[in-house]
Protein backbone atom coordinates (compact mmCIF):
# COMPACT_ATOMS: atom_id res chain seq x y z
CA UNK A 1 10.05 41.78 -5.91
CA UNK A 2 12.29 39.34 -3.94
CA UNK A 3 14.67 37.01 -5.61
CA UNK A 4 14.40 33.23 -4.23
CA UNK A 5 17.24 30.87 -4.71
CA UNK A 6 16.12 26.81 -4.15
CA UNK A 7 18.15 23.80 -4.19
CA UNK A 8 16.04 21.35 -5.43
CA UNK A 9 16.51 17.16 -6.35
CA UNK A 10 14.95 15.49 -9.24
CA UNK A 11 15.14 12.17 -10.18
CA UNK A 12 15.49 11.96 -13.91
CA UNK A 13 14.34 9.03 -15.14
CA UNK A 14 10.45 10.38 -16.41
CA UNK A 15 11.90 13.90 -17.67
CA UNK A 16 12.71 14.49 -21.17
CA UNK A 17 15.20 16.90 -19.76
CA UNK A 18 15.40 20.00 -17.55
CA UNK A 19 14.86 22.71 -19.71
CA UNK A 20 11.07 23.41 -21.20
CA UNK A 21 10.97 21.67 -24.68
CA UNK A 22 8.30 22.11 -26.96
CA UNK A 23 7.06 18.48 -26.28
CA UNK A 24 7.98 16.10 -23.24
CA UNK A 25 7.80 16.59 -19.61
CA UNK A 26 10.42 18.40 -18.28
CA UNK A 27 12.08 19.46 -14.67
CA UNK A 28 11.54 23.31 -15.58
CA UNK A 29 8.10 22.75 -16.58
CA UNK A 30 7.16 21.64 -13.68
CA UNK A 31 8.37 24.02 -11.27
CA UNK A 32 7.49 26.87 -13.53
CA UNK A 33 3.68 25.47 -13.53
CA UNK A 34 3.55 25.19 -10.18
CA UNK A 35 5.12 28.38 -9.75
CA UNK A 36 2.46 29.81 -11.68
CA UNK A 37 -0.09 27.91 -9.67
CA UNK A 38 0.91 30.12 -6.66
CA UNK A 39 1.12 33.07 -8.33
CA UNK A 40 -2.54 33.11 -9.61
CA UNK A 41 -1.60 31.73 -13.23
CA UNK A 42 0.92 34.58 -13.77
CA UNK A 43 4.24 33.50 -15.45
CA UNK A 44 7.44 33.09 -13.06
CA UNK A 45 10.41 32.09 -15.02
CA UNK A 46 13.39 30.40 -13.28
CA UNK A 47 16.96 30.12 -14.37
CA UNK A 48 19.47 27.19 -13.36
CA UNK A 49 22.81 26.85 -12.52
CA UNK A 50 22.52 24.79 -15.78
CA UNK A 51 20.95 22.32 -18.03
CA UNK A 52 20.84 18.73 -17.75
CA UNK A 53 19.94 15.99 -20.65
CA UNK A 54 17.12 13.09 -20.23
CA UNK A 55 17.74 10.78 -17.79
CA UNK A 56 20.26 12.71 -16.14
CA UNK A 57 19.88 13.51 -12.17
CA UNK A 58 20.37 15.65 -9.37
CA UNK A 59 20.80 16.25 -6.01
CA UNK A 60 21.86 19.70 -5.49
CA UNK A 61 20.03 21.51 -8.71
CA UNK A 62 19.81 24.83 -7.78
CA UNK A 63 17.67 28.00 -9.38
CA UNK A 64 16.24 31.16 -8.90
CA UNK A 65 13.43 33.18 -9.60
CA UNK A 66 11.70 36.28 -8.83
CA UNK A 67 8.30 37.00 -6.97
CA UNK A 68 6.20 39.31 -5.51
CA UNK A 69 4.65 37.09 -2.82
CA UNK A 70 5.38 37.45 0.57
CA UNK A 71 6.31 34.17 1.16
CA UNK A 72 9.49 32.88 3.96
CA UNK A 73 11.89 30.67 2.79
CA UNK A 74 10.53 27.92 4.74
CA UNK A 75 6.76 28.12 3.46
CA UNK A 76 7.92 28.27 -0.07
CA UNK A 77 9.42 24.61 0.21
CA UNK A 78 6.32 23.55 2.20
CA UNK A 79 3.74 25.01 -0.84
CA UNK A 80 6.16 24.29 -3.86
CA UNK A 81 6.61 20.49 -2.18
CA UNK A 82 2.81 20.31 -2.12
CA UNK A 83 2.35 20.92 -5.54
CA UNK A 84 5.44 19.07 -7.26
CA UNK A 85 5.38 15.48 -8.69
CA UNK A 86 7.13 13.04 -6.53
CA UNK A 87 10.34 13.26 -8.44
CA UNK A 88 11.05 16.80 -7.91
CA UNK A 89 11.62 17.74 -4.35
CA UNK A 90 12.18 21.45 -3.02
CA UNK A 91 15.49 20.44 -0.04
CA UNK A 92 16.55 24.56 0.36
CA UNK A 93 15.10 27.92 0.04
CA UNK A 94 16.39 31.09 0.75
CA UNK A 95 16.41 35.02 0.29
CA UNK A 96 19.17 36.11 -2.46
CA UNK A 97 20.59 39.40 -3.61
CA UNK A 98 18.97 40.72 -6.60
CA UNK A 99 22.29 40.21 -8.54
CA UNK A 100 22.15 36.31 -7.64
CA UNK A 101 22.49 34.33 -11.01
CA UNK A 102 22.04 30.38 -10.45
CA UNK A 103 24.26 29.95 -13.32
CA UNK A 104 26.65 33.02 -13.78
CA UNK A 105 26.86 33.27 -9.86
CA UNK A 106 28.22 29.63 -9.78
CA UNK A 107 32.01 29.31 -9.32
CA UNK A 108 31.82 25.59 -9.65
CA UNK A 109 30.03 22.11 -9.46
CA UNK A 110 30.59 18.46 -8.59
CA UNK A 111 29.13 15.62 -10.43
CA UNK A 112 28.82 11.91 -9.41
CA UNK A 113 28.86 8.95 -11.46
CA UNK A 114 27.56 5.77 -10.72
CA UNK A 115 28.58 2.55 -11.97
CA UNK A 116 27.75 -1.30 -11.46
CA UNK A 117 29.64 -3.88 -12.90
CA UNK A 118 28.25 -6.79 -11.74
CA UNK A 119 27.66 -9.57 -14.65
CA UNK A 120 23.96 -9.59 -14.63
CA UNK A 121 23.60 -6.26 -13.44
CA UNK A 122 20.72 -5.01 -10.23
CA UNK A 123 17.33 -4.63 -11.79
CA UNK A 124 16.77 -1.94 -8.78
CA UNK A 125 19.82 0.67 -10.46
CA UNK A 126 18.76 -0.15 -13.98
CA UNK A 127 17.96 4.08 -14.07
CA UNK A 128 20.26 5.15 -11.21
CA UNK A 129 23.69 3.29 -12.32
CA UNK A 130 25.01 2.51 -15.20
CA UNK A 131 25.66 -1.25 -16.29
CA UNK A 132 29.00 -1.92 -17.14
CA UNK A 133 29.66 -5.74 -17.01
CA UNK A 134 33.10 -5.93 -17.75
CA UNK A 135 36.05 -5.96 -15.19
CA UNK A 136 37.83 -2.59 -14.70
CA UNK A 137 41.49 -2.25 -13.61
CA UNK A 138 41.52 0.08 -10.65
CA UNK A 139 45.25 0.83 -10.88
CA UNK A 140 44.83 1.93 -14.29
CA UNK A 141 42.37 3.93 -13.44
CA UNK A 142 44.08 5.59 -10.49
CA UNK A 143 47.12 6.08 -12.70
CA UNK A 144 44.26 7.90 -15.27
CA UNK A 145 43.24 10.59 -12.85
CA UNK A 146 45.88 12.96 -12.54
CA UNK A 147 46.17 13.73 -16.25
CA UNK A 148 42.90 15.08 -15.80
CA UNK A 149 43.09 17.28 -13.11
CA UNK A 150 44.52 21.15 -13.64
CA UNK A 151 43.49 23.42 -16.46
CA UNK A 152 42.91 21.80 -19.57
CA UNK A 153 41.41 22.77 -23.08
CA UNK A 154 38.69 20.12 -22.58
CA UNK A 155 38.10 19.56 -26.48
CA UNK A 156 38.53 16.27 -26.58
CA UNK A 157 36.20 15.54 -23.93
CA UNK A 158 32.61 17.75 -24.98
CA UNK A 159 29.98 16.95 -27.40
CA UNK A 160 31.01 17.69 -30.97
CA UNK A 161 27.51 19.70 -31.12
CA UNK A 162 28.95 22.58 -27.92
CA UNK A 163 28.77 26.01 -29.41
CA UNK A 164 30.65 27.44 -26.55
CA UNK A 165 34.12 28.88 -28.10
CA UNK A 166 36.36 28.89 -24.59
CA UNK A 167 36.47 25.16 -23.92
CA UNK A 168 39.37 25.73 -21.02
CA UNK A 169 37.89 24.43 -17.56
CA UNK A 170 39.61 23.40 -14.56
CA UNK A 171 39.28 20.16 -12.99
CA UNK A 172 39.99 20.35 -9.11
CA UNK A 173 39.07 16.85 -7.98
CA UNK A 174 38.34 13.39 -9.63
CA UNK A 175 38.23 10.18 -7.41
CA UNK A 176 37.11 6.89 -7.60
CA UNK A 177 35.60 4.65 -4.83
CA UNK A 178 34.43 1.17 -5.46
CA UNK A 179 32.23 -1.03 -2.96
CA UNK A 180 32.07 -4.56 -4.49
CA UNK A 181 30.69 -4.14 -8.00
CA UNK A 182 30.07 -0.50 -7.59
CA UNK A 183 31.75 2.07 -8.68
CA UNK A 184 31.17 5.86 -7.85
CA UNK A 185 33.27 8.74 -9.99
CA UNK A 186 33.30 11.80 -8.26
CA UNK A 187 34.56 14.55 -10.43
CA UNK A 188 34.22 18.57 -9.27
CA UNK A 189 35.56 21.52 -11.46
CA UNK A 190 34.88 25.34 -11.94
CA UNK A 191 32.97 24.27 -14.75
CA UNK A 192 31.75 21.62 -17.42
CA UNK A 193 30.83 21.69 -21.19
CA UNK A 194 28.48 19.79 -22.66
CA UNK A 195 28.98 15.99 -21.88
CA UNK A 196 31.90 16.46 -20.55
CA UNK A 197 31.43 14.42 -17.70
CA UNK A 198 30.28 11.81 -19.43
CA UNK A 199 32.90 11.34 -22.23
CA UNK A 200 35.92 11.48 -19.35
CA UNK A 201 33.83 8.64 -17.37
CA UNK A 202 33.75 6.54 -20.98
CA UNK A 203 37.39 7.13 -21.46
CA UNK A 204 38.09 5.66 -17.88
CA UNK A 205 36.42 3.16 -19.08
CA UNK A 206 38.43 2.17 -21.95
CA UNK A 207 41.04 3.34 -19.66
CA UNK A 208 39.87 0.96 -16.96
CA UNK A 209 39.74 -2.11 -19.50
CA UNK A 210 43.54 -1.57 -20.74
CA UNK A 211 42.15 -0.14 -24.61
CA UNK A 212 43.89 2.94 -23.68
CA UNK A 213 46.75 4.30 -21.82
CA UNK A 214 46.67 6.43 -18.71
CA UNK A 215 49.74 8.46 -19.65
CA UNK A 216 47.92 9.16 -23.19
CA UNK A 217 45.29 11.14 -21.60
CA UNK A 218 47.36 14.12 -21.83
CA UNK A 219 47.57 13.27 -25.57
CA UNK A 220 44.37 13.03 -26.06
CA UNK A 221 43.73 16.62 -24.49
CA UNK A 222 46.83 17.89 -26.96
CA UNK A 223 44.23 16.79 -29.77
CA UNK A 224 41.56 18.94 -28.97
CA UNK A 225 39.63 16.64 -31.07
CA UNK A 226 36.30 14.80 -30.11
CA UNK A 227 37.19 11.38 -31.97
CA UNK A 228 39.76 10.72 -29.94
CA UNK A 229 38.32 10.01 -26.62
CA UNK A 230 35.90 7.35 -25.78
CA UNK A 231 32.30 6.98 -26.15
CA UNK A 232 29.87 8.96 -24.11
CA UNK A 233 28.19 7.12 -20.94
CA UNK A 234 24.80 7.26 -20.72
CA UNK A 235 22.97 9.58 -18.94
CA UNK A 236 21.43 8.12 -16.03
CA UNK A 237 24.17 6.80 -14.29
CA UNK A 238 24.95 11.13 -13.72
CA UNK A 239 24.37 13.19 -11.10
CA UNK A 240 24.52 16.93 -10.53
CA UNK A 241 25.79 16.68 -7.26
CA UNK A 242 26.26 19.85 -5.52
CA UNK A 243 26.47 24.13 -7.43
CA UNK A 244 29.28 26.07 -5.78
CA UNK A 245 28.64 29.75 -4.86
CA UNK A 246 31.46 32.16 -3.34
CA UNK A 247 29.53 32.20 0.04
């Protein structure tokens, strides 16, 4: 058996999700079935660097899986590319050790957000941006960011429903680039909890339209308490940008 690790992209607009559910199309469920394709109907089960919710995308998505078929890296993303929907592209293959883990190997990730503020929005990023027509104050904003980065209990900023106890996570780099009426939030950290990303990116928000004060983000992460922080952006202005590994 030879462990595989693939970086793959997925557009998430049609997926109910990436993890197999026990109804709706998902990003797992398809590579797994055409996985299984290859492998004469037998079962090959992949793990993830993580999970991501409907709607959500990626660009740098990666996983790994085990398999008996001897296969090089470059003809497995020529077969699995073949097989997969549209929305699912194979970009990286390689060999890994056999104690490769695409999510307990990972040492970090980096996320992207994209925003567009224009008034009546651009039909063509309705499910790749989200709309935001309100002005945003970009000094605010800038004056936001470093309360955020450093090592942080991160309560304040995760779904209410995590069950993951240790909510400490590091946040190396946030920045924020706009061209015209977009906006683009890069944020990269050693790790994220559950709409994480997405509840910091609807506090800059309210940060953004003067509702709440950039020094009080360091309150807010004092609180440790979900109520505190602003509403959670929807999903598919989110990208999982890029999965750090030590090599």
């Amino acid at each position: 058996m030879t462990r595989y690790k693939l970086t793959i992209a997925y557009d998430g607009t049609g997926f109910a999700g990436y993890q197999i559910q026990p109804a709706g199309r998902t990003v797992q469920g398809e590579i797994e079935r055409c996985l299984a394709v290859m492998h004469k109907g037998g079962p090959v089960p992949v793990s993830a660097s993580g999970r991501t919710d409907a709607g959500v995308h990626a660009r740098g998505q990666v996983l790994h899986f085990d398999s008996s078929l001897a296969i090089t890296p470059e003809r497995w993303i020529k077969a699995l590319n073949a097989l997969l929907p549209a929305d699912i592209r194979v970009l990286d293959a390689q060999e890994a050790e056999s104690t490769f883990h695409a999510r307990f190997s990972a040492v970090g990730k980096e996320y992207v957000y994209k925003l567009n503020t224009s008034r009546q929005g651009d039909v063509f990023q309705r499910n790749y941006a989200s709309h935001f027509p309100y002005p945003l104050d970009a000094e605010l904003l800038d004056a936001a960011i470093p309360h955020f980065l450093g090592t942080h209990d991160f309560t304040s900023f995760c779904s209410a429903r995590s069950e993951v106890e240790d909510k400490v996570r590091t946040i190396h780099h946030l920045e924020l680039l706009r061209d015209g009426a977009d906006w683009t939030i890069t944020i990269r950290g050693d790790g994220f909890l559950y709409n994480m990303v997405r509840i910091i990116v609807g506090t800059l928000l309210d940060v953004g339209q003067g509702k709440i004060e950039p020094g009080s983000i360091s309150e807010l992460l004092r609180a440790r308490d979900r109520t505190k922080a602003g509403k959670t952006a929807p999903a598919h202005g989110l990208y999982l940008n890029r999965v750090f590994y030590e090599e």
